[in-house]
Protein backbone atom coordinates (compact mmCIF):
# COMPACT_ATOMS: atom_id res chain seq x y z
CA UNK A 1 30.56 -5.11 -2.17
CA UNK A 2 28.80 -3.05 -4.71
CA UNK A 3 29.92 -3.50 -8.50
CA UNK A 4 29.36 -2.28 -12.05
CA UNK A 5 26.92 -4.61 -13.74
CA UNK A 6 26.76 -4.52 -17.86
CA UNK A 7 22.90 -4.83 -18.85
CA UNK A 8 21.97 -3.67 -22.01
CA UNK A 9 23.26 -0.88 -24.72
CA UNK A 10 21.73 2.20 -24.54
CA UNK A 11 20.64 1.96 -28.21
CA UNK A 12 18.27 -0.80 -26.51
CA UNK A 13 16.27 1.89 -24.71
CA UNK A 14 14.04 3.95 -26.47
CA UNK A 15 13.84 7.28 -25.72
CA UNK A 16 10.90 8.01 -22.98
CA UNK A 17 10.83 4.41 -21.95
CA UNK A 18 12.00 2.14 -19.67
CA UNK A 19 12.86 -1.46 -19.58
CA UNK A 20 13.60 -4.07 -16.59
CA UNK A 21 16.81 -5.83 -15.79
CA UNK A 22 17.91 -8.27 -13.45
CA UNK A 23 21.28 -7.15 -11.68
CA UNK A 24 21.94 -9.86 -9.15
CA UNK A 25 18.36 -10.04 -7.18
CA UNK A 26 17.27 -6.65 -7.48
CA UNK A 27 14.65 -5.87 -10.42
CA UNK A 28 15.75 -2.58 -12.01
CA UNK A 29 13.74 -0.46 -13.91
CA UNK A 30 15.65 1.64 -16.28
CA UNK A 31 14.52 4.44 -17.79
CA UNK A 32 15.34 6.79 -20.45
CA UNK A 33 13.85 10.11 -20.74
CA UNK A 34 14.97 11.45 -23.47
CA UNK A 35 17.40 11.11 -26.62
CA UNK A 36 20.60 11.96 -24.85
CA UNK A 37 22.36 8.93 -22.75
CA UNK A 38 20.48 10.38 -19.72
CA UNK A 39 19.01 7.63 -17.56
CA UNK A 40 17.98 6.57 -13.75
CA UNK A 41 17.53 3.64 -11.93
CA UNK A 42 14.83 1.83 -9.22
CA UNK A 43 13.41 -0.74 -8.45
CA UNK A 44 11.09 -2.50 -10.40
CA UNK A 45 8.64 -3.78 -7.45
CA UNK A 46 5.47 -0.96 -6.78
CA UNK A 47 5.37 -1.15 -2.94
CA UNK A 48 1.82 -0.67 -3.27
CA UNK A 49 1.33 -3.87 -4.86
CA UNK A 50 4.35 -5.78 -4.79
CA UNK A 51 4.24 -6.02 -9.04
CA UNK A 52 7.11 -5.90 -11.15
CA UNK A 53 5.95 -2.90 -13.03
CA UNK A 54 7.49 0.20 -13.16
CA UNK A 55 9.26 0.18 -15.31
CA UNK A 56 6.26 -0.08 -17.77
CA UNK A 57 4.94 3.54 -16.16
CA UNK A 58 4.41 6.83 -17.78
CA UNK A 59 7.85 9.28 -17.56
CA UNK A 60 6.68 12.58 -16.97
CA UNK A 61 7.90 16.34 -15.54
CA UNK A 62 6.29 17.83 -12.08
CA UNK A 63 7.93 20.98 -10.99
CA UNK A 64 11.26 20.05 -12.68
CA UNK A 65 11.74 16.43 -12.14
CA UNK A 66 10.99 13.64 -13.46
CA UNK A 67 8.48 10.89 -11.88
CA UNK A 68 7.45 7.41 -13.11
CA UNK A 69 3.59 6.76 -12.40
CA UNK A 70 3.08 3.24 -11.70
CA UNK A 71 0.64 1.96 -14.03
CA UNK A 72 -1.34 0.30 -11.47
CA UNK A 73 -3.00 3.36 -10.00
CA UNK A 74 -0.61 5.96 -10.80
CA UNK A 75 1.54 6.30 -8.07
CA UNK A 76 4.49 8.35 -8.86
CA UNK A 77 8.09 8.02 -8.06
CA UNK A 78 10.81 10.38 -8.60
CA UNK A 79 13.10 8.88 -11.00
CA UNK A 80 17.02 10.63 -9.30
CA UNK A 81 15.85 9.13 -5.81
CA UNK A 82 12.68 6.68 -5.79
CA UNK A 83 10.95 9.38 -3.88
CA UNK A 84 7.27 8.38 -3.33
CA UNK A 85 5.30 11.52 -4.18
CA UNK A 86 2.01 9.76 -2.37
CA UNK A 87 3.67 8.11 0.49
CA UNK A 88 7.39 8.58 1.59
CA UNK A 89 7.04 5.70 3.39
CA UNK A 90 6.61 3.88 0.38
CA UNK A 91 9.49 5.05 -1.59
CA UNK A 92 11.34 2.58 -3.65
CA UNK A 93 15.39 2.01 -4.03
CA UNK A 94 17.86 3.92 -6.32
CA UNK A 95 20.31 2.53 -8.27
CA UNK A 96 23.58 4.57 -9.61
CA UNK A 97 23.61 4.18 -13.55
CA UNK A 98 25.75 4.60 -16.05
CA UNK A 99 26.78 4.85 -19.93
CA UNK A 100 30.10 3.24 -20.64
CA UNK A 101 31.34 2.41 -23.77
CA UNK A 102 27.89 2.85 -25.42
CA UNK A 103 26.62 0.39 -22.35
CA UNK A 104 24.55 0.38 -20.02
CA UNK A 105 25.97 -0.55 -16.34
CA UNK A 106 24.13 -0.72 -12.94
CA UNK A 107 25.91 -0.26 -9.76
CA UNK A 108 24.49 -3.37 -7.31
């Protein structure tokens, strides 16, 4: 059964970053695009190379949403879905993500 996990506050997060948490055995990246209390949820793990990285990748905008690019070799992932833009086959999990209370939760 899936439950609300407490990680961090979102004061913790800079704006147009991300940052990793553990939440049970799932590696989350969690990133913040911009100043509001905005944020989305993967996984951590590039498929392409099995790395715990990206949530160390570059936020940016492609025809309205908003991808992570792995900073391995720039694979991107759509941040609402883990939508691989390269390969769909290689798309990574979503996590639902929250601000309560000034913290941040993840649904696992």
């Amino acid at each position: 059964m899936s439950q609300w996990n407490t990680v961090c506050n979102i004061n913790d997060i800079i704006p147009a970053t991300g940052v990793c948490a553990l939440v049970k055995e799932h590696q989350v990246a969690i990133f913040r695009p911009r100043h509001d209390d905005q944020l989305y949820a993967i996984s951590n793990i590039d498929p392409f190379f099995q790395a715990s990285v990206l949530s160390r990748g570059l936020i940016a905008e492609h025809q309205g949403e908003l991808w992570v690019a792995s900073p391995l070799k720039k694979q991107r992932f759509r941040l609402r879905d883990g939508l691989c833009m390269e390969d769909e086959s290689r798309s990574v999990t979503h996590f639902d993500v929250r601000v309560k209370e000034g913290e941040v939760q993840i649904k696992a």
